[in-house]
N, C-alpha and C. Protein backbone atom coordinates (compact mmCIF):
# COMPACT_ATOMS: atom_id res chain seq x y z
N UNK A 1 34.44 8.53 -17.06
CA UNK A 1 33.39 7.57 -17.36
C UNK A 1 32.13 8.35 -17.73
N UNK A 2 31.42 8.11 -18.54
CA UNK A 2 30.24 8.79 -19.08
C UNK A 2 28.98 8.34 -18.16
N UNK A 3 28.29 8.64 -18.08
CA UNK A 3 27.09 8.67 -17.18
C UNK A 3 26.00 8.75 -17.78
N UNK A 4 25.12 7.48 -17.79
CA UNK A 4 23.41 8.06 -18.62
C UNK A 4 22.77 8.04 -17.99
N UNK A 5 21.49 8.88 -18.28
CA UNK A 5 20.40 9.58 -17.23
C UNK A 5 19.79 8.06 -16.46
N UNK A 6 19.71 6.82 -17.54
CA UNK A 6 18.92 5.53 -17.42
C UNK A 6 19.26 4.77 -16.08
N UNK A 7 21.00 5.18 -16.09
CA UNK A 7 21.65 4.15 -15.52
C UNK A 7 22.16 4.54 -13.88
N UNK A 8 20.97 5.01 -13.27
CA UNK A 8 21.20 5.83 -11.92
C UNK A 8 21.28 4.63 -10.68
N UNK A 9 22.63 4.33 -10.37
CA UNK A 9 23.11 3.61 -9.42
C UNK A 9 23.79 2.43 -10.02
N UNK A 10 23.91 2.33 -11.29
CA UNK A 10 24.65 1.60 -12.28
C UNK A 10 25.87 1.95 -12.62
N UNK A 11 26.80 0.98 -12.76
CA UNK A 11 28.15 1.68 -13.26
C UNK A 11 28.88 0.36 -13.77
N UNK A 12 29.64 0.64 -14.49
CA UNK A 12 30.72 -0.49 -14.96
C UNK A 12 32.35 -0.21 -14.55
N UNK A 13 32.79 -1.71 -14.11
CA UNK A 13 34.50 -1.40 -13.77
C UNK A 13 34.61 -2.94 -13.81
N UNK A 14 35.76 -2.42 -14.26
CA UNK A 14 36.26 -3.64 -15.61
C UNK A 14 35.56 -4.75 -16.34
N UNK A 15 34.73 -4.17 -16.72
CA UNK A 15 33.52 -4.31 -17.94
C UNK A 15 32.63 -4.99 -17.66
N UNK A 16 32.55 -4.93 -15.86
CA UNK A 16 31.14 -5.99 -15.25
C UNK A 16 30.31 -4.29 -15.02
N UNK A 17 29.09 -5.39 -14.78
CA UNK A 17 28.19 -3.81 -14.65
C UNK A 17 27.49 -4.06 -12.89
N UNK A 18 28.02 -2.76 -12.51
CA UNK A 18 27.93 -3.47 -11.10
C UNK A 18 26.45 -2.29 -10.34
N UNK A 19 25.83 -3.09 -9.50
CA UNK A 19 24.66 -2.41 -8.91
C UNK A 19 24.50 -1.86 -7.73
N UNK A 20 24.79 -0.38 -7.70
CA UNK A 20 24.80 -0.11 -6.69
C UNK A 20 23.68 0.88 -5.75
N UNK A 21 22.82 0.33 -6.62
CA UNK A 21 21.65 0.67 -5.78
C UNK A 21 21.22 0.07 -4.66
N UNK A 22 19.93 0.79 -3.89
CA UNK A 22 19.49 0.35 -2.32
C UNK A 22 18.72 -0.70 -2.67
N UNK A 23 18.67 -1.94 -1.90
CA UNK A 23 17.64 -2.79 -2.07
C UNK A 23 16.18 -2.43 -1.96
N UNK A 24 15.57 -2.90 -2.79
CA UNK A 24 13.80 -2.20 -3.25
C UNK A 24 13.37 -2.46 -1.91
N UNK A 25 11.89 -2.37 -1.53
CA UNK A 25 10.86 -3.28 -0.77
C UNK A 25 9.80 -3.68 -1.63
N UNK A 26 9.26 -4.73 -1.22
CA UNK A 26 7.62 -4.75 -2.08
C UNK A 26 6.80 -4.05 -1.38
N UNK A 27 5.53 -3.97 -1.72
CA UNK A 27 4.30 -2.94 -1.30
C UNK A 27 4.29 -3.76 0.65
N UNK A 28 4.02 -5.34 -0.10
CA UNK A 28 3.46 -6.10 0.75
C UNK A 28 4.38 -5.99 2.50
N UNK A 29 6.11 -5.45 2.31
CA UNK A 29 6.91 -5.61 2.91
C UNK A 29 7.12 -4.08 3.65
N UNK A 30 6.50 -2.54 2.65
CA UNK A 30 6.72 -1.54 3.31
C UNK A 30 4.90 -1.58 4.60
N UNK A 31 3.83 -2.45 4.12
CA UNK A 31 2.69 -2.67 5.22
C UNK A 31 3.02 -3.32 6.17
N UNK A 32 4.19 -4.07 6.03
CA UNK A 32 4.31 -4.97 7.17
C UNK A 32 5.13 -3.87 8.45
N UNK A 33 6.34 -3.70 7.64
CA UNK A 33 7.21 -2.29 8.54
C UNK A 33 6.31 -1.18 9.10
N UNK A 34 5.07 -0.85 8.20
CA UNK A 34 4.33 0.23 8.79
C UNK A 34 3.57 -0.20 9.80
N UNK A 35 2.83 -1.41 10.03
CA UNK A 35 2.00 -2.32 10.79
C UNK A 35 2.80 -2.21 11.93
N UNK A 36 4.36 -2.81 11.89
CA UNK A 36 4.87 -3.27 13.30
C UNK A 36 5.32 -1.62 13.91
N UNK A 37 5.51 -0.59 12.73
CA UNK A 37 5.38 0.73 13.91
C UNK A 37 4.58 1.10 14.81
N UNK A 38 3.46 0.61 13.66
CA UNK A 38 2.18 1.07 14.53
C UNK A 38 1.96 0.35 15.80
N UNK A 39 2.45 -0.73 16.04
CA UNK A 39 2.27 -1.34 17.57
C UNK A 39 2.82 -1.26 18.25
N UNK A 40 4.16 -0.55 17.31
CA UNK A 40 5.28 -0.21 18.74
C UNK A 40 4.87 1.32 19.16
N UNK A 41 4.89 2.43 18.31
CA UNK A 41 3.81 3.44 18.81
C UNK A 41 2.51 3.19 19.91
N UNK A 42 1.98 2.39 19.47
CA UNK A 42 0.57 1.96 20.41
C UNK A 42 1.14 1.56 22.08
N UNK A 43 1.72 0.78 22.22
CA UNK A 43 2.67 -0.02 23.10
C UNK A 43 3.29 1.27 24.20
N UNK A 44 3.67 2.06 23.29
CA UNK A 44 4.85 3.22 23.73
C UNK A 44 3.65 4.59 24.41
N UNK A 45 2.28 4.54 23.65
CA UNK A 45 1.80 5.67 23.96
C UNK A 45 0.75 4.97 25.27
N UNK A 46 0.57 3.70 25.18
CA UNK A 46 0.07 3.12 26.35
C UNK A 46 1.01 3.23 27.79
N UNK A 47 1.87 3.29 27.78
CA UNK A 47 3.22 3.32 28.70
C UNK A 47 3.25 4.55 29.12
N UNK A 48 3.30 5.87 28.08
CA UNK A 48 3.29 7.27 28.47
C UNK A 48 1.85 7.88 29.20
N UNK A 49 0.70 7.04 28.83
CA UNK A 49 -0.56 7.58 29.00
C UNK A 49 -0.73 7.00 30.75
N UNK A 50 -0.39 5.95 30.79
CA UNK A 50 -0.01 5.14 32.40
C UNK A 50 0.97 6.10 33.37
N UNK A 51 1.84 6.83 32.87
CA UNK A 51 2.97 7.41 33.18
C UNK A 51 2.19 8.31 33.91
N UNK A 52 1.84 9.08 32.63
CA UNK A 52 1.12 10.44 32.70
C UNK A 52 -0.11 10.31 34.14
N UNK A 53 -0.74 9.53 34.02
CA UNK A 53 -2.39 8.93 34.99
C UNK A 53 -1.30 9.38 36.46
N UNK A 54 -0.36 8.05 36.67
CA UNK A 54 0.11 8.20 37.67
C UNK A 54 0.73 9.51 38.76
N UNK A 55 0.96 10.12 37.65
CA UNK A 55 1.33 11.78 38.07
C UNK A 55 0.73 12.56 38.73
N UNK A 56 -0.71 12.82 37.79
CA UNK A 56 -1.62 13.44 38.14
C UNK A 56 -2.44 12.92 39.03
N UNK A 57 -1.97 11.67 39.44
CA UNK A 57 -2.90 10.64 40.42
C UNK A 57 -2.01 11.51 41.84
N UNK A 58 -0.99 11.94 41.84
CA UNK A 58 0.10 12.07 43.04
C UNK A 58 -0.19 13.06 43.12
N UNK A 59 -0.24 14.43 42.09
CA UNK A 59 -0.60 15.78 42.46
C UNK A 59 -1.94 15.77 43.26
N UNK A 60 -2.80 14.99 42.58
CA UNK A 60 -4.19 15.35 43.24
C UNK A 60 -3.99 14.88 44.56
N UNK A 61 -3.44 13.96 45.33
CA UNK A 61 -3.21 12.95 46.54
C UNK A 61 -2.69 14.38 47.04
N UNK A 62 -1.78 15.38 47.09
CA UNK A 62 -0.93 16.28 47.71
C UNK A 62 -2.25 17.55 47.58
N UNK A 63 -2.82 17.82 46.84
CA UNK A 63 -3.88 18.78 47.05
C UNK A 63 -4.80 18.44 47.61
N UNK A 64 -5.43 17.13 47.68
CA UNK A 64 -6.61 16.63 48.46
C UNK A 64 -6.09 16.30 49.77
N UNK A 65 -5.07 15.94 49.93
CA UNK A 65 -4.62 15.24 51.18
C UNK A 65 -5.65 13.75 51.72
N UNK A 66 -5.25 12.88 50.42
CA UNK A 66 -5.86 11.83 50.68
C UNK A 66 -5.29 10.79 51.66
């Protein structure tokens, strides 16, 4: 089968032309995906930063002997 530079993820079998490319996103749809990372990041580094407090809350309790 011949191959043109145009037709990248395109192909024909039995004389339909079939698409086998990845589905696009719009602009509007890759801000939305980036938006909801960002709150799951936020969410996740609030959780680790609580984590973290608590730790250093216990070391100091064992050196001070509160």
């Amino acid at each position: 089968m011949k191959k043109f530079a145009d037709m990248d993820g395109l192909s024909v079998r039995n004389g339909r032309l079939i698409n086998d490319r990845p589905a696009g996103m719009t602009g509007i749809q890759q801000a939305s995906m980036y938006r909801n990372q960002l709150k799951k990041q936020y969410e996740i580094d609030k959780i680790a930063d609580g984590i973290e407090r608590a730790e250093m809350r216990k070391e100091h309790k064992k050196i001070f002997k509160f």
